[in-house]
C-alpha atoms as a PDB file:
ATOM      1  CA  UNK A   1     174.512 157.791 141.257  1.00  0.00           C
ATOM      2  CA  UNK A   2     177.227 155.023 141.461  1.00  0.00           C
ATOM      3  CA  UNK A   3     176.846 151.701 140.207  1.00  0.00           C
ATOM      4  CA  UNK A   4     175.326 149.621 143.498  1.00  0.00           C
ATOM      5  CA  UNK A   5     172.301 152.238 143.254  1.00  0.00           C
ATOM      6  CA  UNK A   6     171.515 151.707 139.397  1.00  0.00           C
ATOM      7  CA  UNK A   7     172.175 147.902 140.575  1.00  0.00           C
ATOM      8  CA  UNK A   8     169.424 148.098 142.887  1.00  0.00           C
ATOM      9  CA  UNK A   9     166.884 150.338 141.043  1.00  0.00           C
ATOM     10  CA  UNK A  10     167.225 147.809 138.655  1.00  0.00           C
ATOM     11  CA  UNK A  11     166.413 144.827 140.587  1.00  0.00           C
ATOM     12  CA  UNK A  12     163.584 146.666 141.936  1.00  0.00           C
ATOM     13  CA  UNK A  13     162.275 147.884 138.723  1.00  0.00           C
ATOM     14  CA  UNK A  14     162.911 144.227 137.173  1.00  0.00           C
ATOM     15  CA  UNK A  15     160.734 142.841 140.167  1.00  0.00           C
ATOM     16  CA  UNK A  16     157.569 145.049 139.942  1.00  0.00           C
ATOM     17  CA  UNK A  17     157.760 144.273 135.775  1.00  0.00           C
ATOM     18  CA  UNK A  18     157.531 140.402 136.491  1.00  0.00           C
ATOM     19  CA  UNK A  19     154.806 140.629 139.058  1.00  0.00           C
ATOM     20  CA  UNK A  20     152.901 142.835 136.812  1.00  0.00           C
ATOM     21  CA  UNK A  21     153.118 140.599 134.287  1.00  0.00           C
ATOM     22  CA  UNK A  22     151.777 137.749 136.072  1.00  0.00           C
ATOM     23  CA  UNK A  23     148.891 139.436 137.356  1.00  0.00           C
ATOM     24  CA  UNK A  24     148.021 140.763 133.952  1.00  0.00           C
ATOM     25  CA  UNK A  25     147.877 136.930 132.692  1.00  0.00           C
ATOM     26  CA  UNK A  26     145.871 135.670 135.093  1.00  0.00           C
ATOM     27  CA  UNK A  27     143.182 138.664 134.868  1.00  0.00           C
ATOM     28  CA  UNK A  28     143.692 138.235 130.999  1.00  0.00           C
ATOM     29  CA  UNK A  29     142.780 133.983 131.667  1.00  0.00           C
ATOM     30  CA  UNK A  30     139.968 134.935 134.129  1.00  0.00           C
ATOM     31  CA  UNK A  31     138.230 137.470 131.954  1.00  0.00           C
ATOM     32  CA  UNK A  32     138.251 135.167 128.922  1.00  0.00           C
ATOM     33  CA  UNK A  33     137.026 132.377 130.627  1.00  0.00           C
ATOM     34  CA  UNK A  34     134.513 134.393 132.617  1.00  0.00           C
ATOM     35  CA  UNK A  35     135.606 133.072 136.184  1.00  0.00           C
ATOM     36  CA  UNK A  36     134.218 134.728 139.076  1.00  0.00           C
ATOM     37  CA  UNK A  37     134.739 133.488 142.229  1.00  0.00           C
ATOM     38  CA  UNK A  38     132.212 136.199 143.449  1.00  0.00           C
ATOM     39  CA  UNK A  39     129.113 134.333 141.647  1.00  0.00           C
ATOM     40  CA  UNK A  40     130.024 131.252 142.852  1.00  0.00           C
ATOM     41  CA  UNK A  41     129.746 132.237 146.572  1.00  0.00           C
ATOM     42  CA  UNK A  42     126.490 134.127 145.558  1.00  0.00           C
ATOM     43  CA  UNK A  43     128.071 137.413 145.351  1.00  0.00           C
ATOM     44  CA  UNK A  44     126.101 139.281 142.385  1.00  0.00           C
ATOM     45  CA  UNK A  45     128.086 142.731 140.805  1.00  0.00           C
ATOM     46  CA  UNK A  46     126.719 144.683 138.772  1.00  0.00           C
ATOM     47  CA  UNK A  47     129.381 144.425 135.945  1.00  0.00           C
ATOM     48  CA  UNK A  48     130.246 141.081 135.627  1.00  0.00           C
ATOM     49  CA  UNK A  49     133.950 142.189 134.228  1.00  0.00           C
ATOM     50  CA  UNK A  50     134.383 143.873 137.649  1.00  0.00           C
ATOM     51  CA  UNK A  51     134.244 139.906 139.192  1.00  0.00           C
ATOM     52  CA  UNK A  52     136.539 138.714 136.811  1.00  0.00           C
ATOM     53  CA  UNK A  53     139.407 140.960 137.054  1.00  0.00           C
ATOM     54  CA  UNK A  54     139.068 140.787 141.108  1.00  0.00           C
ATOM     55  CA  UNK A  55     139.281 136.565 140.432  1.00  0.00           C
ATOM     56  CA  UNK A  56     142.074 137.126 138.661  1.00  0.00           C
ATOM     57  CA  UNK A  57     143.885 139.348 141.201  1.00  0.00           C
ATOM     58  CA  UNK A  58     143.385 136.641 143.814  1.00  0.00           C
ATOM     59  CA  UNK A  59     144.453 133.794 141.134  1.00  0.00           C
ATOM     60  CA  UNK A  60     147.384 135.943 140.479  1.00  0.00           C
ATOM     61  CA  UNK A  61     148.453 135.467 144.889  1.00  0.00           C
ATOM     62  CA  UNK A  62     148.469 131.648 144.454  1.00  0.00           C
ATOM     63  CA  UNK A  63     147.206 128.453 145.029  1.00  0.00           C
ATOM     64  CA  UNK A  64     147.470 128.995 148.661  1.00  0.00           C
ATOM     65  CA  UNK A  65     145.547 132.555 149.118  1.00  0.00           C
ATOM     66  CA  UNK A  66     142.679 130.911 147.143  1.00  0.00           C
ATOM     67  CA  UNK A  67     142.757 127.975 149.477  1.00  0.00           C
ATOM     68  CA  UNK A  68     143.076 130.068 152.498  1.00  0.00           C
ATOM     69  CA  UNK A  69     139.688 132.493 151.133  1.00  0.00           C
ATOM     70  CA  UNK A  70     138.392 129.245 150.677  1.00  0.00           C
ATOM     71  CA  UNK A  71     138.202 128.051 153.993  1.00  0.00           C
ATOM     72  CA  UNK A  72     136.992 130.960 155.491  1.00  0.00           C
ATOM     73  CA  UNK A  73     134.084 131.155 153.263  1.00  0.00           C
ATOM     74  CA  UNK A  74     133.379 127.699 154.388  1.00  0.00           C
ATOM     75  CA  UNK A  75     134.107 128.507 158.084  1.00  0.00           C
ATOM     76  CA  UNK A  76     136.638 126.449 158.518  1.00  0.00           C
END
């Protein structure tokens, strides 16, 4: 393996490591705080946890993805 490969594996690896760690933190905030997006569009689960970790994956995509989901619940 010469150096541009170990370069590159380490970029990758680097990458995958920060975007786990954001989408840990914002499951982590959402769980704590008990937000479900899934309640408030009248979405019942059985395991409330289950609602809070999904609201935290979509928190972790962005202002933008949350806006977009938004809108189509709305219709818009």
């Amino acid at each position: 393996m010469d150096y541009a490969q170990l370069i590159i594996i380490a970029i990758l690896v680097e990458a995958i490591w920060e975007n786990l760690k954001i989408l840990y933190d914002k499951m982590l905030v959402c769980v704590l705080a008990q937000i479900d997006i899934f309640a408030l569009v009248g979405i019942t689960l059985k395991l409330p946890i289950v609602g809070y970790v999904l609201t935290g994956i979509i928190c972790s995509r962005g202002s933008n993805a949350i806006n977009d989901l938004l809108g189509k619940l709305k219709g818009e």
